[in-house]
PDB file of N, CA and C in Angstrom:
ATOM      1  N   UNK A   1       0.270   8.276  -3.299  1.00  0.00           N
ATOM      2  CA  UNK A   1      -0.777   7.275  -3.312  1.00  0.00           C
ATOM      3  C   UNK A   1      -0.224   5.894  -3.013  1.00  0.00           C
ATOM      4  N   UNK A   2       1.333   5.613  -3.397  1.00  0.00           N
ATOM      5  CA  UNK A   2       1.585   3.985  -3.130  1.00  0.00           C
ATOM      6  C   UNK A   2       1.754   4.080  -2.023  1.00  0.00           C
ATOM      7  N   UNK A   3       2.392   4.790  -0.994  1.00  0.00           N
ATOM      8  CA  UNK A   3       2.766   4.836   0.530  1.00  0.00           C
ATOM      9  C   UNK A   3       0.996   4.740   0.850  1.00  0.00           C
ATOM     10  N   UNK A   4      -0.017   5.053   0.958  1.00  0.00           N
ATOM     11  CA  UNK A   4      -1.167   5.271   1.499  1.00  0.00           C
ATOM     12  C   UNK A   4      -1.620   4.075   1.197  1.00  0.00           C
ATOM     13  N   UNK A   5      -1.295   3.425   0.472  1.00  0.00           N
ATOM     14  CA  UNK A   5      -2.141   2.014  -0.519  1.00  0.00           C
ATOM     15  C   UNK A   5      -1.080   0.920   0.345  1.00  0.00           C
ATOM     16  N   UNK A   6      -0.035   1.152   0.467  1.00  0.00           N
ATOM     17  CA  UNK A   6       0.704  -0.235   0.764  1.00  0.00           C
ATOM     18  C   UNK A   6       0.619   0.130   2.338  1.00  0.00           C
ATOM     19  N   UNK A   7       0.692   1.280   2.991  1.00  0.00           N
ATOM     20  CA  UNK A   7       0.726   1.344   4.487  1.00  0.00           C
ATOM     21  C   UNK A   7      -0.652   0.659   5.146  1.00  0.00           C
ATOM     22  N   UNK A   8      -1.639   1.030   4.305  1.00  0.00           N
ATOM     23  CA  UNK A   8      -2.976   0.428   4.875  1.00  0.00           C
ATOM     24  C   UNK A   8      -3.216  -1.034   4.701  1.00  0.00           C
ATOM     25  N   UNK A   9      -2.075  -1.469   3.903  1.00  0.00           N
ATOM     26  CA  UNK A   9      -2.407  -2.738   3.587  1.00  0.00           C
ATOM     27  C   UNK A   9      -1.864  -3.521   4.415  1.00  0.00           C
ATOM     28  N   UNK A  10      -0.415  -3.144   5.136  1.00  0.00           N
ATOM     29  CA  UNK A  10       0.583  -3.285   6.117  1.00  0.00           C
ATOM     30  C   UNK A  10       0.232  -2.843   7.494  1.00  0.00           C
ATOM     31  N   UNK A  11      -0.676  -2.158   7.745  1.00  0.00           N
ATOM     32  CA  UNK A  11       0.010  -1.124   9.162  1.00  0.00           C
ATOM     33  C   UNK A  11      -0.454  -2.348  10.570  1.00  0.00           C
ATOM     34  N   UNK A  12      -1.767  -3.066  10.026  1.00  0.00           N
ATOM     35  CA  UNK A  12      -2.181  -3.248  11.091  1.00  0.00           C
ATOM     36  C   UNK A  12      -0.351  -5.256  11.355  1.00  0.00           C
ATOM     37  N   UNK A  13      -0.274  -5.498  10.163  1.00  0.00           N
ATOM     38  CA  UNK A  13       1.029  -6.104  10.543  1.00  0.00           C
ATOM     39  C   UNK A  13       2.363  -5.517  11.513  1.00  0.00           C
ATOM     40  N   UNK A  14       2.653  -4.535  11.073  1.00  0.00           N
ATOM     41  CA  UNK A  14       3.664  -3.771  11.534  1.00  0.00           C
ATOM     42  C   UNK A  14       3.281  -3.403  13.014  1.00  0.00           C
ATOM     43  N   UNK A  15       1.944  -3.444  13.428  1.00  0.00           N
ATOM     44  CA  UNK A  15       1.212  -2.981  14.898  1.00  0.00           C
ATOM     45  C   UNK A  15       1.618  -4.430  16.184  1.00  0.00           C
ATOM     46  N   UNK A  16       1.393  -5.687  15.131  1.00  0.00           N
ATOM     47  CA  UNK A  16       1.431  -6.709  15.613  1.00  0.00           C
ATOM     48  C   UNK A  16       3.089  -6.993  16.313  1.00  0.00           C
ATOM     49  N   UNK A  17       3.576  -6.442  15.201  1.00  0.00           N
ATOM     50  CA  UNK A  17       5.694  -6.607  14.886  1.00  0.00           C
ATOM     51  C   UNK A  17       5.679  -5.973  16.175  1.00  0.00           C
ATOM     52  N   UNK A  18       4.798  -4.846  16.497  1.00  0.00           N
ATOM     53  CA  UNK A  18       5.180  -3.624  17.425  1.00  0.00           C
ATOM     54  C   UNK A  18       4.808  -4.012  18.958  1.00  0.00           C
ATOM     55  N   UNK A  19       3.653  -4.744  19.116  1.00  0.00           N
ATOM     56  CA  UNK A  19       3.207  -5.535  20.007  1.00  0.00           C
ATOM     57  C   UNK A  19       3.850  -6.262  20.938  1.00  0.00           C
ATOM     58  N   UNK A  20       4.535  -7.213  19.937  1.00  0.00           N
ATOM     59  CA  UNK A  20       5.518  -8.632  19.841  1.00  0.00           C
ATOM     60  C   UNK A  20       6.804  -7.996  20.831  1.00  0.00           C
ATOM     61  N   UNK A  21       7.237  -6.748  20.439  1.00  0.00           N
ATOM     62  CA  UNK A  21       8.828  -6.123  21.503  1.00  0.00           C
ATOM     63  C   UNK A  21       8.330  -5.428  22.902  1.00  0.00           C
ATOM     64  N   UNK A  22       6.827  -4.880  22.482  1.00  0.00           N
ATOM     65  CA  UNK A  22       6.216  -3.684  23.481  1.00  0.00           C
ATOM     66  C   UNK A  22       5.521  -4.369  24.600  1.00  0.00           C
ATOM     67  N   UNK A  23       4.370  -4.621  23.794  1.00  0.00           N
ATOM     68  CA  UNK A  23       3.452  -5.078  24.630  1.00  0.00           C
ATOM     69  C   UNK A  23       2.895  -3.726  25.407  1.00  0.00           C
ATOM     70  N   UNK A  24       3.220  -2.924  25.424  1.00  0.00           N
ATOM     71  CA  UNK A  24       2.317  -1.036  25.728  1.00  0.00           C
ATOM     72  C   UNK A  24       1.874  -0.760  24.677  1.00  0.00           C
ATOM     73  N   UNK A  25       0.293  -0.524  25.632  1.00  0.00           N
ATOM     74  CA  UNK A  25      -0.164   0.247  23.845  1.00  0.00           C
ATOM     75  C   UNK A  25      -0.230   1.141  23.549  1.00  0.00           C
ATOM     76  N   UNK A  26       0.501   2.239  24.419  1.00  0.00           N
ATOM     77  CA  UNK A  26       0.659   3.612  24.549  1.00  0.00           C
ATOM     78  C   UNK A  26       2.134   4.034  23.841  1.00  0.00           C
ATOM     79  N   UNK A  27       3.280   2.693  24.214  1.00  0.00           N
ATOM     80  CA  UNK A  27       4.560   3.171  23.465  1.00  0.00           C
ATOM     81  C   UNK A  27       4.080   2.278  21.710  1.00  0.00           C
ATOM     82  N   UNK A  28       3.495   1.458  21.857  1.00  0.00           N
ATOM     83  CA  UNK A  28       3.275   0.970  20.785  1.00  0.00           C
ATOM     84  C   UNK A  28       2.334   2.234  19.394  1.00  0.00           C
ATOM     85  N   UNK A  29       1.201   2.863  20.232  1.00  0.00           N
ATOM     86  CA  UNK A  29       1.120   3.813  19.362  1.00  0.00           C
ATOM     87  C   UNK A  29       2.004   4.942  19.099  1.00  0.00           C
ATOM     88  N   UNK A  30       2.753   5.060  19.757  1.00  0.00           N
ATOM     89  CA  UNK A  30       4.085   5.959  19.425  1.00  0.00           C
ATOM     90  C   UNK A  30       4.588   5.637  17.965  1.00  0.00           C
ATOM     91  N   UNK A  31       5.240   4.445  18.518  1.00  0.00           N
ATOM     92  CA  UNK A  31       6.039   3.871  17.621  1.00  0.00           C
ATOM     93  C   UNK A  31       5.346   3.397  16.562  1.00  0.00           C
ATOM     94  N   UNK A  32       4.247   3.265  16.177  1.00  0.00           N
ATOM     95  CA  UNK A  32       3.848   2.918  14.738  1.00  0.00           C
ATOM     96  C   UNK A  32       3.717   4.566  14.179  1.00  0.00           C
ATOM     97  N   UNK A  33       3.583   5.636  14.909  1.00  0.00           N
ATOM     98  CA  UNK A  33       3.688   6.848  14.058  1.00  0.00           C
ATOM     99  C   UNK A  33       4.993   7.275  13.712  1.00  0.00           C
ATOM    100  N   UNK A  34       5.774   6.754  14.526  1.00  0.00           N
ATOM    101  CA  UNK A  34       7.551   6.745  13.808  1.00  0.00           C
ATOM    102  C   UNK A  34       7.787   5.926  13.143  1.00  0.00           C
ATOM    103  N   UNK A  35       7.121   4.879  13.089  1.00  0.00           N
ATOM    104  CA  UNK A  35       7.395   4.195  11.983  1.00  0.00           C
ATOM    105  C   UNK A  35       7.009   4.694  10.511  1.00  0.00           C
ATOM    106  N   UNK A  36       5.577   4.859  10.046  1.00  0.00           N
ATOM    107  CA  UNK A  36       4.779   5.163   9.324  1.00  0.00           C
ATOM    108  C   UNK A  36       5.837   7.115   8.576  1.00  0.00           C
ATOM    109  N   UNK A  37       6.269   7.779   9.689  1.00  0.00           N
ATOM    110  CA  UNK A  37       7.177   8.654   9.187  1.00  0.00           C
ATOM    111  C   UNK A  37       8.262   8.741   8.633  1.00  0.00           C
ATOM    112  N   UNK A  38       8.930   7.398   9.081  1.00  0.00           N
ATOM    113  CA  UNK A  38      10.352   7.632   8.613  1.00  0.00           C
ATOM    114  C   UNK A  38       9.769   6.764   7.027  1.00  0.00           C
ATOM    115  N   UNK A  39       8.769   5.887   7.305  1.00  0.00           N
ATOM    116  CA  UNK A  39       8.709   5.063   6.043  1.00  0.00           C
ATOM    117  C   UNK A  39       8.274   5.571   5.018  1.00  0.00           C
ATOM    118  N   UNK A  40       7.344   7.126   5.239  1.00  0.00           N
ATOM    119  CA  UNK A  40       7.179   8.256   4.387  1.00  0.00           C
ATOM    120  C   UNK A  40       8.613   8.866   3.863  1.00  0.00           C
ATOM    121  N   UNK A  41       9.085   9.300   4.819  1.00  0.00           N
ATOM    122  CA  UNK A  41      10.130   9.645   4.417  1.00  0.00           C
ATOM    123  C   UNK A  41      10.948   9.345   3.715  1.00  0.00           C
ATOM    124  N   UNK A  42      11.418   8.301   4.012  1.00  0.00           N
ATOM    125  CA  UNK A  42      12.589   7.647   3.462  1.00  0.00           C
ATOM    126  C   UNK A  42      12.416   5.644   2.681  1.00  0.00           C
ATOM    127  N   UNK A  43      11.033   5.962   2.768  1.00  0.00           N
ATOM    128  CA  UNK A  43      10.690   4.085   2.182  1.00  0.00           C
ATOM    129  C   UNK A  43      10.961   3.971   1.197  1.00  0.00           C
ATOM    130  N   UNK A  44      10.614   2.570   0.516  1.00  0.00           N
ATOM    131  CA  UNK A  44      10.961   2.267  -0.937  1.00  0.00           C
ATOM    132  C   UNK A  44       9.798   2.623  -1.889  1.00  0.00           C
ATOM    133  N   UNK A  45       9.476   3.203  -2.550  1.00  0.00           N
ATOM    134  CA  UNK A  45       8.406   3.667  -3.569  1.00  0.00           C
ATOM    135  C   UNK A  45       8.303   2.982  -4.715  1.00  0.00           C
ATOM    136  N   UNK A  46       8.620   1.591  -5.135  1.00  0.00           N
ATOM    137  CA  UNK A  46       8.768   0.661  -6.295  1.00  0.00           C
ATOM    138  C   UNK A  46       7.544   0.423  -6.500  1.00  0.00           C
ATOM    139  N   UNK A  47       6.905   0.174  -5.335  1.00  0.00           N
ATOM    140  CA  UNK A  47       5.238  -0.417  -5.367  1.00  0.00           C
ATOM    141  C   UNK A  47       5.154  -2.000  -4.751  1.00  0.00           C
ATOM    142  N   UNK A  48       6.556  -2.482  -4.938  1.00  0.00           N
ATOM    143  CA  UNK A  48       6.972  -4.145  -3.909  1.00  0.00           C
ATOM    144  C   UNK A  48       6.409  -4.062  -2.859  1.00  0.00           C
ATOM    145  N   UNK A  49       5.144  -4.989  -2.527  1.00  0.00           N
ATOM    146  CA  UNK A  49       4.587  -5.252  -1.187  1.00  0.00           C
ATOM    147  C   UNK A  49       5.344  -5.868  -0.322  1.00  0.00           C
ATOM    148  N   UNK A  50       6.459  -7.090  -0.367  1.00  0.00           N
ATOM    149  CA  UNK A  50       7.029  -7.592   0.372  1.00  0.00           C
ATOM    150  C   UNK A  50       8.395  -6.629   0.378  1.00  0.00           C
ATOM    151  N   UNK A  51       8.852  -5.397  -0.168  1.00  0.00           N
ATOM    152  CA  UNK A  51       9.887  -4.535   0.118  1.00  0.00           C
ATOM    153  C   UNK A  51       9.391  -3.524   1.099  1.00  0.00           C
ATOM    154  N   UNK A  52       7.879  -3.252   0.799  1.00  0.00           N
ATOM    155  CA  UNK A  52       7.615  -1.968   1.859  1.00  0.00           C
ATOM    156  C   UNK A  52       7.597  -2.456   3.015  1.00  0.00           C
ATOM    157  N   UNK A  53       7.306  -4.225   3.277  1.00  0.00           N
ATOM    158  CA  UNK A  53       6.806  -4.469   4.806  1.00  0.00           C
ATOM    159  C   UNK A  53       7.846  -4.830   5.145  1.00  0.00           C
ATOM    160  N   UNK A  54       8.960  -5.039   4.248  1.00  0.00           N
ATOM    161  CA  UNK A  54      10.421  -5.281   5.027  1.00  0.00           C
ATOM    162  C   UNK A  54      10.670  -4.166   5.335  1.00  0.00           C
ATOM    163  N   UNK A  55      11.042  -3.454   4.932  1.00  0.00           N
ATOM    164  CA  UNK A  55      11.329  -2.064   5.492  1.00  0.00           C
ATOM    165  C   UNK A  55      10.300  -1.602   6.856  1.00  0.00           C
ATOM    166  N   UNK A  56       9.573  -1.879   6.390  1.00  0.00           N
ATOM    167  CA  UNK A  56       8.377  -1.122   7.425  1.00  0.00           C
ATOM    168  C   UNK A  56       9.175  -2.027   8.805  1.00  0.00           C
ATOM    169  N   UNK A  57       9.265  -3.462   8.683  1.00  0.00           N
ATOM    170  CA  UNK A  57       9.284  -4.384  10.068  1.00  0.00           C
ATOM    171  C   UNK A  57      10.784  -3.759  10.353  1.00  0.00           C
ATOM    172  N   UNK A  58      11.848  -3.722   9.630  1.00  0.00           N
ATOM    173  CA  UNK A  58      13.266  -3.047  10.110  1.00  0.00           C
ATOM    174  C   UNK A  58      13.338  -1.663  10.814  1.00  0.00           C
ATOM    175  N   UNK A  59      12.697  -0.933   9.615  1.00  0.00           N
ATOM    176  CA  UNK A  59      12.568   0.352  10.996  1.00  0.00           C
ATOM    177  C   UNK A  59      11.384   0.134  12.773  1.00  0.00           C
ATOM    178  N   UNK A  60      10.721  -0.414  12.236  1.00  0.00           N
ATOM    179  CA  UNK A  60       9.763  -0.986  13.582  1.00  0.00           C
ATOM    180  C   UNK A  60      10.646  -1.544  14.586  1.00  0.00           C
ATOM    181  N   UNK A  61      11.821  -2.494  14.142  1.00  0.00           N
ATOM    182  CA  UNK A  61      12.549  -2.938  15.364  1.00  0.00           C
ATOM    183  C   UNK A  61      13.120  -2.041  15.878  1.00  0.00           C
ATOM    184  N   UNK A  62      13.931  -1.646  15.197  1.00  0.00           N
ATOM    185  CA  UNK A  62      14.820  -0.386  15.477  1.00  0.00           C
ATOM    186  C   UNK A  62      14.316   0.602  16.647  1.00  0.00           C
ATOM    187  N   UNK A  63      13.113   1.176  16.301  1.00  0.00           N
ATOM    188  CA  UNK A  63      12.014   2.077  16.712  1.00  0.00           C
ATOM    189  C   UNK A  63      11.662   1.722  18.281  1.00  0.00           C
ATOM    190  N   UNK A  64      11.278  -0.023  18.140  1.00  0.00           N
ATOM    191  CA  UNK A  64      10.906  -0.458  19.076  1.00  0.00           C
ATOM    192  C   UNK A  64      11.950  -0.613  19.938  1.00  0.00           C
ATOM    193  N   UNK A  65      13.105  -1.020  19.807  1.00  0.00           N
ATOM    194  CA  UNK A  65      14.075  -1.197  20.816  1.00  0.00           C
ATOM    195  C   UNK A  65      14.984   0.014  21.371  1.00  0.00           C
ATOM    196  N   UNK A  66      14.973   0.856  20.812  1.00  0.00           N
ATOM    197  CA  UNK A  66      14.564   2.421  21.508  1.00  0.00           C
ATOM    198  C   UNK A  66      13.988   2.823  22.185  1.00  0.00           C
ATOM    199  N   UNK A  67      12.528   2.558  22.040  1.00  0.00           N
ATOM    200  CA  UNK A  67      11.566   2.575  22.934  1.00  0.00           C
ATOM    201  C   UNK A  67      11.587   1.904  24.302  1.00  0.00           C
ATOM    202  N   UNK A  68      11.969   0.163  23.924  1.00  0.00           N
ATOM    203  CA  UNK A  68      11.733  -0.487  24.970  1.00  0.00           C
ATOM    204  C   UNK A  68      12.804  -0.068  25.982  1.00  0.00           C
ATOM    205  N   UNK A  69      14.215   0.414  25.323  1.00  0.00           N
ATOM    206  CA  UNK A  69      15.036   0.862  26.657  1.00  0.00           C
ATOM    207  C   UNK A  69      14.628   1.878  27.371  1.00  0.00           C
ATOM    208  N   UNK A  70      13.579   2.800  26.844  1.00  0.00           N
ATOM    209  CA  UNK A  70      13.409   4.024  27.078  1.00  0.00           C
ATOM    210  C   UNK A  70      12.172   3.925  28.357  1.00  0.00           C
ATOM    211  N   UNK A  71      11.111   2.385  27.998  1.00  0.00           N
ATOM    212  CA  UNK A  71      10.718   2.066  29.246  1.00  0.00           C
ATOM    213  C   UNK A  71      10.993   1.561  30.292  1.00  0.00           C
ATOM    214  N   UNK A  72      12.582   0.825  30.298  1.00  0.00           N
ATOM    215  CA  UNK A  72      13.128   0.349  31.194  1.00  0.00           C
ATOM    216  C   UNK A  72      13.989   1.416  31.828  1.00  0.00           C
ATOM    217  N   UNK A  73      14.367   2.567  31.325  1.00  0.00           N
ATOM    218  CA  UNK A  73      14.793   3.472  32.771  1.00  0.00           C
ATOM    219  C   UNK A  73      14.022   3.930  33.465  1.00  0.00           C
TER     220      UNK A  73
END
C-alpha cells in the first residue's frame, strides 16, 4: 500500500524528470515502467515522501540515459 500511495503521489513528477532527458513519449513511457519496477522492487519502504522521489528521480536518470543512448544508435 505505501509504494501505491507514494508512486501516485510522485509518478506524474518522475514523468516530467523523464521528459526533461527524453523528450519521446514512447521511450519515456518505457522508462517510467522501469522505473516504477525497480522502485517496487528495490525502493525505500519508510513511508519518506522526499526519500521515495529521490530514489524514484535516481533510478529515472539512470533509466533515462540508457535509453537516450539507445536512441542515438
Amino acid at each position: 500500500f505505501v509504494f501505491t500511495r507514494q508512486w501516485t503521489r510522485h509518478q506524474l513528477s518522475v514523468r516530467a524528470y523523464l521528459v526533461s532527458y527524453l523528450g519521446n513519449s514512447t521511450a519515456v513511457d518505457d522508462c517510467i515502467q522501469d522505473v516504477a519496477l525497480v522502485v517496487w522492487q528495490k525502493g525505500p519502504w519508510d513511508g519518506d515522501s522526499s526519500a521515495f522521489l529521490g530514489y524514484c528521480l535516481a533510478c529515472a536518470r539512470r533509466i533515462a540515459l540508457v535509453a537516450r543512448k539507445t536512441l542515438c544508435e
